[in-house]
Protein backbone atom coordinates (compact mmCIF):
# COMPACT_ATOMS: atom_id res chain seq x y z
CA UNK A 1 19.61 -4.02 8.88
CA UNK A 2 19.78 -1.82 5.95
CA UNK A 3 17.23 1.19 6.18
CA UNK A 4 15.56 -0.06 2.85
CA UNK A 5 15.06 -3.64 4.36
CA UNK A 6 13.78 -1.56 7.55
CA UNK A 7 11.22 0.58 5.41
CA UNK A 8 10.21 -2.94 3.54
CA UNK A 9 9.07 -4.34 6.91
CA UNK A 10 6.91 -1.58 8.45
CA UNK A 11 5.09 -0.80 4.63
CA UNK A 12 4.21 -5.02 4.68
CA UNK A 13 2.97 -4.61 8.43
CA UNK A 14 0.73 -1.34 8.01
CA UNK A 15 -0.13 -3.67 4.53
CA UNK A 16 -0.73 -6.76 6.28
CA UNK A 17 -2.81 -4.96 9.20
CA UNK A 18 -3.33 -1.77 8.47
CA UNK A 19 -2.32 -0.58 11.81
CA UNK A 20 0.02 2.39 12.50
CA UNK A 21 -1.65 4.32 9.34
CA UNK A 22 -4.58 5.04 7.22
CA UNK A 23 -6.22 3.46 4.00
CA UNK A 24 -7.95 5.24 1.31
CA UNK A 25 -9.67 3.37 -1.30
CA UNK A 26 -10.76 5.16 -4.46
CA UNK A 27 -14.38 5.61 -5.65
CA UNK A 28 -13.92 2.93 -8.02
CA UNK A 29 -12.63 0.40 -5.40
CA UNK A 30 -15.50 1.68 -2.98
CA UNK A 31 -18.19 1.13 -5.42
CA UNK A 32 -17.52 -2.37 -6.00
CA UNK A 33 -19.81 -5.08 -4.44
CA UNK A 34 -18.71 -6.53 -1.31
CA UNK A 35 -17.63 -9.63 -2.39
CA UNK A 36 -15.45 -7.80 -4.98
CA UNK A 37 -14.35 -5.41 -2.81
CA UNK A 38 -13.36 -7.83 0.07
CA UNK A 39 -11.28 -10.20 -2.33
CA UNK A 40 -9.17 -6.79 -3.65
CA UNK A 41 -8.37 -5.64 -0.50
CA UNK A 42 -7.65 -9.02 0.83
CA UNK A 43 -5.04 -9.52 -2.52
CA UNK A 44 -3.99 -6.17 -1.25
CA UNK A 45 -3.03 -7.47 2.59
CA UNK A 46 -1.17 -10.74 0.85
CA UNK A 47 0.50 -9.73 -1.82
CA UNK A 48 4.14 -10.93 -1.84
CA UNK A 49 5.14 -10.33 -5.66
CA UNK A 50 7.59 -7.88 -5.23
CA UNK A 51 10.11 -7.99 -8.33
CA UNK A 52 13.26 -5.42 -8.76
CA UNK A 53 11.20 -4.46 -11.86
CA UNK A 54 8.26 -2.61 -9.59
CA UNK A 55 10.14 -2.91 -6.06
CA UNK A 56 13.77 -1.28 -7.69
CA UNK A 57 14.39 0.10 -4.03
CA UNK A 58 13.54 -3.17 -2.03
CA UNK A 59 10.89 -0.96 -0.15
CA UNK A 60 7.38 -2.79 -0.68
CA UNK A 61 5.47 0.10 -0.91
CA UNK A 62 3.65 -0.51 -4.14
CA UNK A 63 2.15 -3.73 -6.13
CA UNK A 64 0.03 -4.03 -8.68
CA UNK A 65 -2.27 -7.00 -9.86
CA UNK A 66 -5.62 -8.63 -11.95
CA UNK A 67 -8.65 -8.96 -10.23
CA UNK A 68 -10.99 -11.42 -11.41
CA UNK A 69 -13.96 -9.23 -12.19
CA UNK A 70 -12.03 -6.16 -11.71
CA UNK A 71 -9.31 -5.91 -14.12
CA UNK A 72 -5.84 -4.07 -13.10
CA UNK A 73 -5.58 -2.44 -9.38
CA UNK A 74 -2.63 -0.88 -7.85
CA UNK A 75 -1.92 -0.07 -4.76
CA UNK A 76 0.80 2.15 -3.24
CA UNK A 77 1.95 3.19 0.53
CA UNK A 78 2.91 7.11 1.29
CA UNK A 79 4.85 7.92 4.31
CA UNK A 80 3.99 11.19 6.29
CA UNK A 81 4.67 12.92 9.35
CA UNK A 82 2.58 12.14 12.27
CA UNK A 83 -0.21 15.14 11.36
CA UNK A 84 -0.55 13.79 7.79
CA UNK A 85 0.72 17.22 6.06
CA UNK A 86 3.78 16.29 4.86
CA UNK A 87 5.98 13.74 3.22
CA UNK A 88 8.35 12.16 5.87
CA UNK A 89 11.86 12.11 4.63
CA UNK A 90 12.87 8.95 6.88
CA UNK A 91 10.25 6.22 6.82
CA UNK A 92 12.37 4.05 8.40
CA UNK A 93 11.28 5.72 11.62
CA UNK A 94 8.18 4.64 13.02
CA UNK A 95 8.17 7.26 15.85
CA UNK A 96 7.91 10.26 13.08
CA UNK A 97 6.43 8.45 9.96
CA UNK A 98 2.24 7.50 9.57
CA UNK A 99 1.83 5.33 6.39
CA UNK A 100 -1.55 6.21 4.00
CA UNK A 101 -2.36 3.12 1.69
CA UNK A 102 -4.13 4.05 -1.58
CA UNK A 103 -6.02 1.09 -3.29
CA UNK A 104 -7.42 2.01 -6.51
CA UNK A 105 -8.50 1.21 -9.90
CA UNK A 106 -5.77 1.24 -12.23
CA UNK A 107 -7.85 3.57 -14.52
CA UNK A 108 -8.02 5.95 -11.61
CA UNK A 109 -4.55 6.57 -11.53
């Protein structure tokens, strides 16, 4: 398996659970009303629109989509090393790499 198709699969599992990593949603994301709220991060957890366009690398770590009552969110995966202080050079490693999801606004970017 190639180490991009590798990466792919552990960024949609941390997406799809968020286990093995953290998620940070923005102020603006935060401040929305449950309901709101719920359905974006629940688009988040599904999403399955990767194109070579936004995916170029095959690696699933970022998306982007209309909300109904939103408007535009993105949402992107990091990979770090198991503190959370710096950028992991080989995501493809779960035994070195912790994932941080960002969920936000696309006006907060």
């Amino acid at each position: 398996m190639s180490a991009a198709l590798t990466v792919a699969g552990l960024n949609d599992l941390f997406r799809e659970t968020f286990l093995t990593g953290r998620v940070v949603l923005t102020d603006g994301i935060a401040s929305l009303p449950d309901d709101l709220r719920e359905a974006v991060i629940t688009r988040v957890r599904t999403f399955d629109a990767f194109s070579p366009d936004d995916d170029p690398y095959g690696e699933h770590d970022c998306g982007a989509f209309d909300q109904p009552g939103v408007g535009k969110v993105f949402w992107k995966i990091d990979c770090y090393d198991p503190e959370y202080r710096h950028r992991n050079e080989d995501p493809a490693d779960p035994k070195v790499t912790r994932r941080v999801l960002t969920i936000m606004l696309a006006e907060e970017y």
